[in-house]
C-alpha atoms as a PDB file:
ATOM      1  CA  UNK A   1     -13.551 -22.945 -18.443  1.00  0.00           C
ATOM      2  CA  UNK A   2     -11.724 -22.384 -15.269  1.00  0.00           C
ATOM      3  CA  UNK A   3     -11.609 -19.878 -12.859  1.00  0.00           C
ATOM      4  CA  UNK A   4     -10.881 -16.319 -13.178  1.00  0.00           C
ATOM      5  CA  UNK A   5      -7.903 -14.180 -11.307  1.00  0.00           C
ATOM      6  CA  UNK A   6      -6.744 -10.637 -11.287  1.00  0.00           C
ATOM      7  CA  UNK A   7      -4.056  -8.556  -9.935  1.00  0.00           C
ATOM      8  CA  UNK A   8      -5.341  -6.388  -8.103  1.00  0.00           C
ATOM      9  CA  UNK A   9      -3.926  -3.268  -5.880  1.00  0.00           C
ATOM     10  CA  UNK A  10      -5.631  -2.546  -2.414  1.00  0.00           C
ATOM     11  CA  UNK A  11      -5.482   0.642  -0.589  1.00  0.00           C
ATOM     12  CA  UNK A  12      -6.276   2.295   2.695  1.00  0.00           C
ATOM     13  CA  UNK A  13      -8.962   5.079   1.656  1.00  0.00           C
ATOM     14  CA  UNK A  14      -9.293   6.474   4.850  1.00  0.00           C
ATOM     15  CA  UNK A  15      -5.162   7.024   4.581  1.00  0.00           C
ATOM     16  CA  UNK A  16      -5.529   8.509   1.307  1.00  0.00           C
ATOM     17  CA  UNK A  17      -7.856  11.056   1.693  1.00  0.00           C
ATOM     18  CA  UNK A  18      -5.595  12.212   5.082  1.00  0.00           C
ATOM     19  CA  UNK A  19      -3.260  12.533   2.436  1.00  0.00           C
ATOM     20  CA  UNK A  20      -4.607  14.715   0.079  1.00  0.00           C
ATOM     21  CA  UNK A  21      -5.985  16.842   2.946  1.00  0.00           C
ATOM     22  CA  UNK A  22      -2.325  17.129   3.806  1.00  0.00           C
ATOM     23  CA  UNK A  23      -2.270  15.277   6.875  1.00  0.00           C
ATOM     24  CA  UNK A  24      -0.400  12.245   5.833  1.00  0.00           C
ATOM     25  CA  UNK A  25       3.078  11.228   3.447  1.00  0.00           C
ATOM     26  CA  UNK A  26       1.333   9.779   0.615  1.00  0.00           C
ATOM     27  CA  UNK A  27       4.337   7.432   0.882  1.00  0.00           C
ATOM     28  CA  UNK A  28       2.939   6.215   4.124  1.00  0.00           C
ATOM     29  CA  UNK A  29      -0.068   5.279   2.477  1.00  0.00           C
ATOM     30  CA  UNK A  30      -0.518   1.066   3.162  1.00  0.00           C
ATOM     31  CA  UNK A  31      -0.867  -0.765   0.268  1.00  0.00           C
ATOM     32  CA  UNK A  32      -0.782  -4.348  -1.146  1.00  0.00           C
ATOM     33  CA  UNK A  33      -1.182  -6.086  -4.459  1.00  0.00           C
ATOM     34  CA  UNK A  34      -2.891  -9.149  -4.581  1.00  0.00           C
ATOM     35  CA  UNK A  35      -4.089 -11.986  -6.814  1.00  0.00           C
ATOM     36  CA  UNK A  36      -7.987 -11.809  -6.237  1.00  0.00           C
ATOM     37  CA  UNK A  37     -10.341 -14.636  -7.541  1.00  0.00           C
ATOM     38  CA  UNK A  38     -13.019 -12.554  -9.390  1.00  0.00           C
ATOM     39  CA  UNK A  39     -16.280 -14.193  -7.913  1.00  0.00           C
ATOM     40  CA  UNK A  40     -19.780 -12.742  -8.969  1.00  0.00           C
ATOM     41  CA  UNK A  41     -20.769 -12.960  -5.372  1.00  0.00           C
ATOM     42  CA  UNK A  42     -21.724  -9.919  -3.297  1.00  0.00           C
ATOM     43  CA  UNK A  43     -18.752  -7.865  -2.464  1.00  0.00           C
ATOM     44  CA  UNK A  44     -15.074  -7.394  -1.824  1.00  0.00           C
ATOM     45  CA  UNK A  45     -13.920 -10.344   0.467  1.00  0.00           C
ATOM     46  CA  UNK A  46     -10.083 -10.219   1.991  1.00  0.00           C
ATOM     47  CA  UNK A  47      -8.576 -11.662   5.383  1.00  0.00           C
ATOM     48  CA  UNK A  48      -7.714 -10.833   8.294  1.00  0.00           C
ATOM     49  CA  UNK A  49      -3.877 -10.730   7.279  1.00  0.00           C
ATOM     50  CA  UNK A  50      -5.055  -8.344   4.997  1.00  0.00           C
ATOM     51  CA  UNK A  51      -7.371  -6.326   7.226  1.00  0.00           C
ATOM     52  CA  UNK A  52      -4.658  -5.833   9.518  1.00  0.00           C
ATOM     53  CA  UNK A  53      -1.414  -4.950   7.091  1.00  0.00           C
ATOM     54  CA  UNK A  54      -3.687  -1.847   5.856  1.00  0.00           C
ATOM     55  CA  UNK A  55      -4.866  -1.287   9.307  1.00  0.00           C
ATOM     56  CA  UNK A  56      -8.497  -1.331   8.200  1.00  0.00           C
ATOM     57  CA  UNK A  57     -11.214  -0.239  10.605  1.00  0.00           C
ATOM     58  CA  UNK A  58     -14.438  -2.091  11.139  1.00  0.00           C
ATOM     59  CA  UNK A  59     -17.386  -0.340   9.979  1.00  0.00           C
ATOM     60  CA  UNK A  60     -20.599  -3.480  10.496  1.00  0.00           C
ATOM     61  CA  UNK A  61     -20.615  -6.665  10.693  1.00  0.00           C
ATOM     62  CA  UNK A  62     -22.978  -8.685   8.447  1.00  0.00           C
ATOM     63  CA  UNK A  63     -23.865 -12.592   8.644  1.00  0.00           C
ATOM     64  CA  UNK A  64     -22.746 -14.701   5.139  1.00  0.00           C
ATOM     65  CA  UNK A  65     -23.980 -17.232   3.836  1.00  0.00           C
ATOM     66  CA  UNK A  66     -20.900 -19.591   2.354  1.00  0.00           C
ATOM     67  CA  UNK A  67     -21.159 -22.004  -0.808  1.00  0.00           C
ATOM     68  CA  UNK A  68     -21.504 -24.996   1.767  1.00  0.00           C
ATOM     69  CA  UNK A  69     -24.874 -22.793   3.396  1.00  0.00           C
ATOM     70  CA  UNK A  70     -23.598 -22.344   6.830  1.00  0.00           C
ATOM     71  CA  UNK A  71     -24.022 -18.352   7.930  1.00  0.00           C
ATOM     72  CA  UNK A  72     -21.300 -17.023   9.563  1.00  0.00           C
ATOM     73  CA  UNK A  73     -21.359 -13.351  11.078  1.00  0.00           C
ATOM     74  CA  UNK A  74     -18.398 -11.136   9.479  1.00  0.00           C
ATOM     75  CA  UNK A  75     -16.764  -7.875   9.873  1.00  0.00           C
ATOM     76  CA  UNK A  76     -17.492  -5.688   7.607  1.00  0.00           C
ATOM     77  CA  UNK A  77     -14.190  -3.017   6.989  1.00  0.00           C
ATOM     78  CA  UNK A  78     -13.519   0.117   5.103  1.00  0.00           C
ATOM     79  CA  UNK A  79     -12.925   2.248   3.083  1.00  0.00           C
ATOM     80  CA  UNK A  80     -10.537   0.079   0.771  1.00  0.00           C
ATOM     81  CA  UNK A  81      -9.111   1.622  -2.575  1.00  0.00           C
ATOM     82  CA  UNK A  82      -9.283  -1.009  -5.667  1.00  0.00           C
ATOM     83  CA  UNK A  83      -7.127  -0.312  -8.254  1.00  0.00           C
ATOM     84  CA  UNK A  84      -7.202  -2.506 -11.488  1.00  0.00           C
ATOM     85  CA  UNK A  85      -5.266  -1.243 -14.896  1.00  0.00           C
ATOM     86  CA  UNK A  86      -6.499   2.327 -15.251  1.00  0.00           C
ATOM     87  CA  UNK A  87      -9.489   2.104 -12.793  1.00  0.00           C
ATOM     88  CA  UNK A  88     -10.314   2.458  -9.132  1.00  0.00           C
ATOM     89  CA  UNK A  89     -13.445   2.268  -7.089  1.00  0.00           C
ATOM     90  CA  UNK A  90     -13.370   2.722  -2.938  1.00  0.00           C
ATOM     91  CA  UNK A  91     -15.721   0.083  -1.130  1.00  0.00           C
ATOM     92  CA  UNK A  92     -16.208  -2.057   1.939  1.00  0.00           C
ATOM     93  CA  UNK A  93     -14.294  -5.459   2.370  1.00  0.00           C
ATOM     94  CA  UNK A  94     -16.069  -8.430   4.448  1.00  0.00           C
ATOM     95  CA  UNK A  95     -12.890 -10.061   6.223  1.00  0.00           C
ATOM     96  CA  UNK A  96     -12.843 -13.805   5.639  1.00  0.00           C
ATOM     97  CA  UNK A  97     -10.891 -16.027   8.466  1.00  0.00           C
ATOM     98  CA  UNK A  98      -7.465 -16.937   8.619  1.00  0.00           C
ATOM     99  CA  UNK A  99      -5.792 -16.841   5.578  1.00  0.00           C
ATOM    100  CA  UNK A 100      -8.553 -17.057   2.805  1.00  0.00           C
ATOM    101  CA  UNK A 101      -8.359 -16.230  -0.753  1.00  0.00           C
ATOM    102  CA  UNK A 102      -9.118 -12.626  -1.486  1.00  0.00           C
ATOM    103  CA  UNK A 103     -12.609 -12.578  -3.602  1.00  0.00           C
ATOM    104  CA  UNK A 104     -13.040  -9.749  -5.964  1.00  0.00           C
ATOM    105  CA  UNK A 105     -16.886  -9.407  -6.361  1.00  0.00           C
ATOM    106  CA  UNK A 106     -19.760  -7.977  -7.667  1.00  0.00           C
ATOM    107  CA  UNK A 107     -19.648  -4.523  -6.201  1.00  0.00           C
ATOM    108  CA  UNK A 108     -16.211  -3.570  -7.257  1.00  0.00           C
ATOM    109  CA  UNK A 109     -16.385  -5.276 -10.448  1.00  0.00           C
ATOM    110  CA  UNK A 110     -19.645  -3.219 -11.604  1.00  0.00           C
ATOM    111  CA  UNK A 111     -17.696   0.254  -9.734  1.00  0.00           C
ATOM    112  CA  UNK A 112     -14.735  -0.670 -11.895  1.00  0.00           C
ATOM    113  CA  UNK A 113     -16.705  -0.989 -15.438  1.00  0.00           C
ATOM    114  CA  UNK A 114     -14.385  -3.934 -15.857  1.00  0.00           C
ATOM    115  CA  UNK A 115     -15.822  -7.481 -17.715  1.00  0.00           C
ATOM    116  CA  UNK A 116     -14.663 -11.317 -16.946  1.00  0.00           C
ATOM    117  CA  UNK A 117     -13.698 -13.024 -20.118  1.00  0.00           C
ATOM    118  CA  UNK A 118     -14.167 -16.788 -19.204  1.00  0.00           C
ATOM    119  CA  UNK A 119     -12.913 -18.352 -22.320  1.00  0.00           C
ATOM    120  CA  UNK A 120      -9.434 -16.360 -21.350  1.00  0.00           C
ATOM    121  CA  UNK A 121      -9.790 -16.817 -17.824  1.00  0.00           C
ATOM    122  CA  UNK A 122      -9.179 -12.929 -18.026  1.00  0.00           C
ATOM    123  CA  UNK A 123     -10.543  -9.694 -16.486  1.00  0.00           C
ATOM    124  CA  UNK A 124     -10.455  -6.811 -18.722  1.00  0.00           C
ATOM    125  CA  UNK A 125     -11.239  -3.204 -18.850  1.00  0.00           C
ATOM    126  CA  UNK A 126     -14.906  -2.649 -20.609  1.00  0.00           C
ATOM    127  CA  UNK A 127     -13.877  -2.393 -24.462  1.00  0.00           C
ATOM    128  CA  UNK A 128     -17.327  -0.167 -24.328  1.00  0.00           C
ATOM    129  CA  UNK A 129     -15.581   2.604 -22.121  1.00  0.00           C
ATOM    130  CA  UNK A 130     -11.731   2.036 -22.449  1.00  0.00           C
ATOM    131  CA  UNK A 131     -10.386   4.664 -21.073  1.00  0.00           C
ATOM    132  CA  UNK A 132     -12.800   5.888 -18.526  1.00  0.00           C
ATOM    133  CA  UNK A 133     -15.150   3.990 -16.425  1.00  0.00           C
ATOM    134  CA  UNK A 134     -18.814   4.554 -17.191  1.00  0.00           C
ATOM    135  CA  UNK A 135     -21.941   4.274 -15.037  1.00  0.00           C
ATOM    136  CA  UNK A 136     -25.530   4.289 -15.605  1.00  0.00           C
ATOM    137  CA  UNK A 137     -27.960   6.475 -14.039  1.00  0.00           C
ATOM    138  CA  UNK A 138     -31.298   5.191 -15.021  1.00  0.00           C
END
């Protein structure tokens, strides 16, 4: 088994709810599709490249610890709209330096009801809830 990628599309939240407050041209609206390793780590990582095309404002910073253990303290930006096949879900983004890989993780994935099919290499909509996403409130 290998590793897993979507195709993702991010959003500026902030830009779309100016938008449907009528303050903005939905048109105007920054957005970018990417190809996102899906990671079971924390949260939604992207770079700065990123960061900056959507014009993403910091919100924290947090320190992370990376695979080889070093900590390294992070901005932490938002809101970002994740769109995947017929789902969404708004969260915060850690930016990663330079030009790193965009890591779709935990957080999203669990906001987005979707499921990673490793012996596809796939991520797919929950078959449990196909064509809404469901969430548990116990």
């Amino acid at each position: 088994m290998g590793l897993t990628y979507a195709e993702i599309e991010l959003a500026n939240a902030g830009e779309i709810y100016l938008a449907q407050r009528g303050y903005m041209i939905p048109e105007n609206i920054k957005r970018k599709t990417v190809k996102a390793l899906v990671d079971s780590a924390y949260m939604l990582a992207i770079n700065e490249q990123i960061k900056d095309e959507l014009n993403l404002l910091k919100v924290d910073e947090q320190l992370a610890e990376l695979a080889d253990g070093s900590k390294i303290k992070l901005e932490i930006v938002g809101p970002v709209e994740v769109r995947f096949e017929n789902r969404r879900a708004n969260v915060d983004a850690m930016v990663l330096p330079g030009d790193s890989e965009v890591l779709l993780g935990a957080v999203p994935l669990e906001e987005l009801d979707v499921v990673i099919l490793p012996s596809e290499q796939r991520l797919v909509v929950n078959p449990a809830s196909p064509d809404i996403a469901k969430k548990s409130l116990k």
